[in-house]
N, C-alpha and C. Protein backbone atom coordinates (compact mmCIF):
# COMPACT_ATOMS: atom_id res chain seq x y z
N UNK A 1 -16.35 -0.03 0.25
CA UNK A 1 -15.08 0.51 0.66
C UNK A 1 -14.23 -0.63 1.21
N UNK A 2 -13.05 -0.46 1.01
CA UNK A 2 -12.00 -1.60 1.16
C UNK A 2 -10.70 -0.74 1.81
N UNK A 3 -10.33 -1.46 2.77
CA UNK A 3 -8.61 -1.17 3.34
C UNK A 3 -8.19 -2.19 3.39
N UNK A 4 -6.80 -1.80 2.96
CA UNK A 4 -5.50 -2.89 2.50
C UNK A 4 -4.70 -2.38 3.53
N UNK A 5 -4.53 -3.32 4.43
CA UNK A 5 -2.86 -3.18 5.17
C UNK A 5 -2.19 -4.02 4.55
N UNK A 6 -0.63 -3.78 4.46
CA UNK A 6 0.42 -4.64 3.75
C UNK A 6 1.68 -4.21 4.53
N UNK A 7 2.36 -5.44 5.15
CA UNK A 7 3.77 -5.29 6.29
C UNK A 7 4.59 -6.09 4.74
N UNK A 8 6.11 -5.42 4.65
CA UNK A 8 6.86 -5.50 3.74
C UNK A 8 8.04 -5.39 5.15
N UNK A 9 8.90 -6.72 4.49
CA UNK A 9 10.05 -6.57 5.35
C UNK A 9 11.03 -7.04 4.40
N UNK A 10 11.57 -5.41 4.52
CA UNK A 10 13.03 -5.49 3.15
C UNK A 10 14.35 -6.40 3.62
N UNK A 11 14.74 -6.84 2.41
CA UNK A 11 16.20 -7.56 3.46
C UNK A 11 17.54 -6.46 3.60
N UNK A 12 18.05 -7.05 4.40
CA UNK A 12 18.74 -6.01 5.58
C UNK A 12 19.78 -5.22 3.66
N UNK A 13 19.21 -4.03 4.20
CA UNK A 13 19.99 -2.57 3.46
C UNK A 13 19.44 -2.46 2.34
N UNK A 14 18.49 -3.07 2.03
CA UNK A 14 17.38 -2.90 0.64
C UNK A 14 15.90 -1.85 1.25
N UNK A 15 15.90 -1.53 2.27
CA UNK A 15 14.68 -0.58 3.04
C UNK A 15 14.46 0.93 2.36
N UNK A 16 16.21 1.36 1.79
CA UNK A 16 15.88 2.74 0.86
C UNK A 16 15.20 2.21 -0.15
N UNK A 17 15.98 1.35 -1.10
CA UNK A 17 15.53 1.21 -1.90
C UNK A 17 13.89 0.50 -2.12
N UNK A 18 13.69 -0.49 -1.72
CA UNK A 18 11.93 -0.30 -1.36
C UNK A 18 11.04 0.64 -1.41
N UNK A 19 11.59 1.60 0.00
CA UNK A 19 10.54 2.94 -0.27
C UNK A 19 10.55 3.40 -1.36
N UNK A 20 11.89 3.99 -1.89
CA UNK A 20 11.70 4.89 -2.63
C UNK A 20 10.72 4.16 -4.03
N UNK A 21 10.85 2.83 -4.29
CA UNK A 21 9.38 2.64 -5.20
C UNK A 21 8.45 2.13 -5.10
N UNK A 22 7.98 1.83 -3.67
CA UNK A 22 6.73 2.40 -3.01
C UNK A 22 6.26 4.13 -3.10
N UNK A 23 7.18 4.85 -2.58
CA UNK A 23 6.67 5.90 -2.97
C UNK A 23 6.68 6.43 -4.19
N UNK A 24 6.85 5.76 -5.21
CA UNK A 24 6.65 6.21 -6.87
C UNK A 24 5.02 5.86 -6.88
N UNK A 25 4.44 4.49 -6.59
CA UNK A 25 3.13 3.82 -6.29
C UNK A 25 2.24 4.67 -5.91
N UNK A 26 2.92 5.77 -4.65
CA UNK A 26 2.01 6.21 -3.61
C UNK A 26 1.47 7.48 -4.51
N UNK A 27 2.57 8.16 -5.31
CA UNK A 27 2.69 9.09 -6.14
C UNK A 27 1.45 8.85 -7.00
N UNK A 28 1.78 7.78 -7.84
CA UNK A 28 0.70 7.59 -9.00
C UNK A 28 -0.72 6.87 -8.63
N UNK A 29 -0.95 6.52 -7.52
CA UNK A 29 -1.67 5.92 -6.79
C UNK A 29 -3.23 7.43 -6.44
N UNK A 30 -2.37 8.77 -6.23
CA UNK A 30 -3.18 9.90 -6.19
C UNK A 30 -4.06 10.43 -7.34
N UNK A 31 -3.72 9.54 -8.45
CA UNK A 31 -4.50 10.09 -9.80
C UNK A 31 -5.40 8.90 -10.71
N UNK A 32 -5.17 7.41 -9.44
CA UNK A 32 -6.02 6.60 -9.99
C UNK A 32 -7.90 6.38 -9.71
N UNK A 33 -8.57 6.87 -10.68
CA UNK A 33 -9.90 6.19 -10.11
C UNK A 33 -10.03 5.34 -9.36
N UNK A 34 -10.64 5.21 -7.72
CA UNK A 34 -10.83 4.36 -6.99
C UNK A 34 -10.36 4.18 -5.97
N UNK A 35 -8.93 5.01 -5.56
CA UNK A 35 -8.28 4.75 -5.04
C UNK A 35 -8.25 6.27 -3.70
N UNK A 36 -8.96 5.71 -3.01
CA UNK A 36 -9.00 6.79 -1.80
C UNK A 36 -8.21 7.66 -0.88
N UNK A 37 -6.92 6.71 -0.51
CA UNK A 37 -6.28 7.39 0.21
C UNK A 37 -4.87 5.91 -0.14
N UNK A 38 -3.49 6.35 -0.53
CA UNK A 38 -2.95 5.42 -0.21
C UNK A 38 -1.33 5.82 0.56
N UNK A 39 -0.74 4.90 1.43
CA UNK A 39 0.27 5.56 2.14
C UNK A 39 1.26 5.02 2.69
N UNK A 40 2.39 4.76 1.94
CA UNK A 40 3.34 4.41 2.60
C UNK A 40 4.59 4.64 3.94
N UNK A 41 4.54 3.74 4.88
CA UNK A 41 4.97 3.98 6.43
C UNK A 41 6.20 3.61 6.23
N UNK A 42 7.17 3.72 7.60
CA UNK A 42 8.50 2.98 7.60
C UNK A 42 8.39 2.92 9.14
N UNK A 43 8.84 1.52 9.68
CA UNK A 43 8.64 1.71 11.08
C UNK A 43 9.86 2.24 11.50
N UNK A 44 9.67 3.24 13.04
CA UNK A 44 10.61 3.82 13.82
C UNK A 44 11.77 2.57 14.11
N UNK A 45 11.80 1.60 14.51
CA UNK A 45 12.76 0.68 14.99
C UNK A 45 13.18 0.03 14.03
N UNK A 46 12.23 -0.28 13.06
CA UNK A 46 13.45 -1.25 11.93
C UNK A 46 13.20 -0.60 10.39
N UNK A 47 13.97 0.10 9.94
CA UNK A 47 14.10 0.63 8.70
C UNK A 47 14.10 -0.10 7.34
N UNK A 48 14.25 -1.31 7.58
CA UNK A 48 13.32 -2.31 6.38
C UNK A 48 12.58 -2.38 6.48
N UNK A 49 11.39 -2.57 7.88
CA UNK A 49 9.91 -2.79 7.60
C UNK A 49 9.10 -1.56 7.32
N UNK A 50 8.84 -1.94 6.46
CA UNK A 50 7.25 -0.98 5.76
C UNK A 50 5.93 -1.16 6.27
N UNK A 51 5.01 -0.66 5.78
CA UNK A 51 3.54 -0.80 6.26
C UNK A 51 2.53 0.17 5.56
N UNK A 52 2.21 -0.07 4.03
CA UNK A 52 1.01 0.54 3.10
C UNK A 52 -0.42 0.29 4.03
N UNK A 53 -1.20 1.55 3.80
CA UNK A 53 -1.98 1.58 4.52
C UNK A 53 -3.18 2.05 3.20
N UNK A 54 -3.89 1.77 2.77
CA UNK A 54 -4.41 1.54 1.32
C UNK A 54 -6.16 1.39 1.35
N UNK A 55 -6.49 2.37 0.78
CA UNK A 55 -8.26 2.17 0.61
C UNK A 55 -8.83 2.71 -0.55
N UNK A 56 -9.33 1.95 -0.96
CA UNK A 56 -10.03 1.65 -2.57
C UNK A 56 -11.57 1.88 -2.07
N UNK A 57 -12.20 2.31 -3.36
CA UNK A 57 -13.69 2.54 -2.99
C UNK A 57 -13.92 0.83 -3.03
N UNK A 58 -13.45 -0.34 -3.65
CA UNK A 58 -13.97 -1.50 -3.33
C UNK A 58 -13.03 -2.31 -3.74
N UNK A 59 -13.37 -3.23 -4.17
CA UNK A 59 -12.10 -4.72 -5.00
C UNK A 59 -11.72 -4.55 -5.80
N UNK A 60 -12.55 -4.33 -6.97
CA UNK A 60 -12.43 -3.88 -7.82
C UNK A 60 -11.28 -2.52 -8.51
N UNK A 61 -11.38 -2.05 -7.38
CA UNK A 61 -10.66 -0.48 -8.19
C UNK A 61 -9.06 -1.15 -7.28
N UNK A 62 -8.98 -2.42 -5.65
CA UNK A 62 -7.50 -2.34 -5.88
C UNK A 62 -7.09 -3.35 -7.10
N UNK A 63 -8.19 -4.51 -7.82
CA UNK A 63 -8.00 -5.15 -8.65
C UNK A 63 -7.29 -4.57 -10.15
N UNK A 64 -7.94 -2.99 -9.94
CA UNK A 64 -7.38 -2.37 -11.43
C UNK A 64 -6.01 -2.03 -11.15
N UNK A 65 -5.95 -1.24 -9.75
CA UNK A 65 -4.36 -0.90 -9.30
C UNK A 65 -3.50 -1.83 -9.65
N UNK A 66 -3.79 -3.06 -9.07
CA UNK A 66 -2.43 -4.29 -9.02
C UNK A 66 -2.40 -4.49 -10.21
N UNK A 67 -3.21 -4.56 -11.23
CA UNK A 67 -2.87 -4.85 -12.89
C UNK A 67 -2.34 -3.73 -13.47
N UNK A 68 -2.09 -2.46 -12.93
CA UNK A 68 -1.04 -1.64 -13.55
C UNK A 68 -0.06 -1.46 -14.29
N UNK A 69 1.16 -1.23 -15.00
CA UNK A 69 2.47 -1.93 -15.49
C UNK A 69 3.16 -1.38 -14.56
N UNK A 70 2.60 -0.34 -13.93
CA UNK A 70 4.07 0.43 -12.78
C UNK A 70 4.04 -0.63 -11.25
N UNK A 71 2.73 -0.88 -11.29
CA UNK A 71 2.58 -2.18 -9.94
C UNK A 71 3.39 -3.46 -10.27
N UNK A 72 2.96 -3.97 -11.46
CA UNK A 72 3.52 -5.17 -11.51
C UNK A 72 5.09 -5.17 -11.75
N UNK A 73 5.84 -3.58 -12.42
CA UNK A 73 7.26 -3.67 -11.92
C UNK A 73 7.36 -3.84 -10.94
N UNK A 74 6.74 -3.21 -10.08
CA UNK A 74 7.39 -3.24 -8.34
C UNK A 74 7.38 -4.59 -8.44
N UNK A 75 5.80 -5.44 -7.98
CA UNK A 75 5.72 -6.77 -7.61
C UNK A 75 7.01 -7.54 -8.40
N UNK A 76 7.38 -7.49 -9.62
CA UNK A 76 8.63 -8.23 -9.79
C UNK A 76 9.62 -8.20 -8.91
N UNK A 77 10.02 -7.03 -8.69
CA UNK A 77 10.83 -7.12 -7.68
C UNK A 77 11.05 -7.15 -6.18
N UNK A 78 10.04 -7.85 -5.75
CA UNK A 78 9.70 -8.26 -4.19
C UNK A 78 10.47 -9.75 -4.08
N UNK A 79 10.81 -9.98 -4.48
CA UNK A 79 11.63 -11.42 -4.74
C UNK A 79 13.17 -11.28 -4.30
N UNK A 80 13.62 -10.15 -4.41
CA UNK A 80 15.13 -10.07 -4.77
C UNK A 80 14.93 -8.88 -3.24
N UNK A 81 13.39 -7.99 -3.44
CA UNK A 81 13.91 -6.97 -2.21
C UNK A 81 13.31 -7.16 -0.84
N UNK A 82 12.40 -8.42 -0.89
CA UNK A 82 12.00 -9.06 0.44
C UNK A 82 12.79 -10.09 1.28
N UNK A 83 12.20 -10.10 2.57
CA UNK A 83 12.74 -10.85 3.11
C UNK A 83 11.85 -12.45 3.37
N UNK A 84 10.65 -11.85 3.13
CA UNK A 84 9.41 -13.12 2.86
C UNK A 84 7.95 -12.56 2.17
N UNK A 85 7.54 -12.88 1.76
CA UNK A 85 6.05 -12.80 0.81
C UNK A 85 5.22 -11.50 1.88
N UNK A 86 4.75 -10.25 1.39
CA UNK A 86 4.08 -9.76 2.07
C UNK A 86 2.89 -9.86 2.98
N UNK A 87 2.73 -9.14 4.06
CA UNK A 87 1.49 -9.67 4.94
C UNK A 87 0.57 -8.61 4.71
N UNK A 88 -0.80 -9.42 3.44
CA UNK A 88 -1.78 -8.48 3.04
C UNK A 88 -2.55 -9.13 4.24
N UNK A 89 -3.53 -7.69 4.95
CA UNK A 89 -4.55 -8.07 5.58
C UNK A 89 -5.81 -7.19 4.97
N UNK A 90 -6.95 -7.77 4.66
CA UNK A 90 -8.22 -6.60 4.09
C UNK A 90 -9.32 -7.02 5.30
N UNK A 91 -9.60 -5.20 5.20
CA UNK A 91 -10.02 -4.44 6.54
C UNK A 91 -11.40 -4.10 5.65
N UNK A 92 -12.20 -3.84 6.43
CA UNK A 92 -13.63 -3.29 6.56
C UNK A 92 -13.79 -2.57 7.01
N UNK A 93 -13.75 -0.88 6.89
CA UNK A 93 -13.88 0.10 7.71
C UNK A 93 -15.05 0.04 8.20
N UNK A 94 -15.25 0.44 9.93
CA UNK A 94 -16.27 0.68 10.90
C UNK A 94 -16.39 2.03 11.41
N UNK A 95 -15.57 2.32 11.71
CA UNK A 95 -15.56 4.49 11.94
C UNK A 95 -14.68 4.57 11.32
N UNK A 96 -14.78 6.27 11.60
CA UNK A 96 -14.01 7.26 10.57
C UNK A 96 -14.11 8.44 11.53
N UNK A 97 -12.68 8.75 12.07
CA UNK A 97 -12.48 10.33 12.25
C UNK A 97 -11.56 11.21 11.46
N UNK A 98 -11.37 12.18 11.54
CA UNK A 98 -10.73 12.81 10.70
C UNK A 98 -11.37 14.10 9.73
N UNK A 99 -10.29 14.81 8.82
CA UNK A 99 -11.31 15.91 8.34
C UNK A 99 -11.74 15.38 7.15
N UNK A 100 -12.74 16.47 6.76
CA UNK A 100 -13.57 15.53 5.86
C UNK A 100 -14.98 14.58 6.35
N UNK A 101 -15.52 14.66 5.32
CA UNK A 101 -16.69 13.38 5.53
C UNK A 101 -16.38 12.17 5.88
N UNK A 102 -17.42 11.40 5.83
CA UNK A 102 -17.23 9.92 6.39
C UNK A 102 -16.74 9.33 4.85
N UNK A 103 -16.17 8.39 4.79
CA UNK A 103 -15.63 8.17 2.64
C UNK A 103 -16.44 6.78 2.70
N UNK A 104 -17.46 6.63 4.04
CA UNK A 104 -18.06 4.90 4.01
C UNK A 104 -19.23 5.46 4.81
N UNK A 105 -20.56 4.69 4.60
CA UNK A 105 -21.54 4.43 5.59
C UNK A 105 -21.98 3.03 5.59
N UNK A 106 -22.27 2.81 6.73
CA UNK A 106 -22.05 1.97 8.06
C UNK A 106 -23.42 0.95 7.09
């Protein structure tokens, strides 16, 4: 099991447009093998920054995501709708609350 955090900071008045194709991602993201839970944020104080919150059963399945053709449109256009290169961090889940089973053991 794998979590992806990713901070996206749109440049100033590009923040609609961002989400809204992030959330096309998040959309098609629900019907890909592998892909556990994925979810795009917007922070309360600054309406360009984002924050995907992303878990794949492993590397592999976000390796198939990012080779997508609907991913790699987006990724083209992080150039023109960022303000600097995204901040991927990969997480190792340790607990789990919530409903539902555990989606990892320890």
């Amino acid at each position: 099991m794998m979590l992806l955090w990713v901070e996206l900071q749109a440049r100033p008045g590009a923040g609609d447009q961002l989400a809204d194709l992030l959330a096309g991602l998040a959309q098609q993201a629900g019907s890909e093998p592998g892909v556990l839970f994925y979810a795009v944020h917007r922070q309360q104080a600054d309406q360009n920054a984002l924050v995907l919150y992303e878990l794949y059963r492993d590397r592999a399945a976000w390796e198939t995501h990012m080779a997508l053709p609907a991913v790699q449109a987006v990724l083209q256009q992080f150039d023109a709708l960022l303000m600097q290169p995204p901040r991927l961090v990969f997480c190792d889940p340790l607990a789990w609350s919530g409903p539902g089973p555990l989606p990892f053991s320890r």
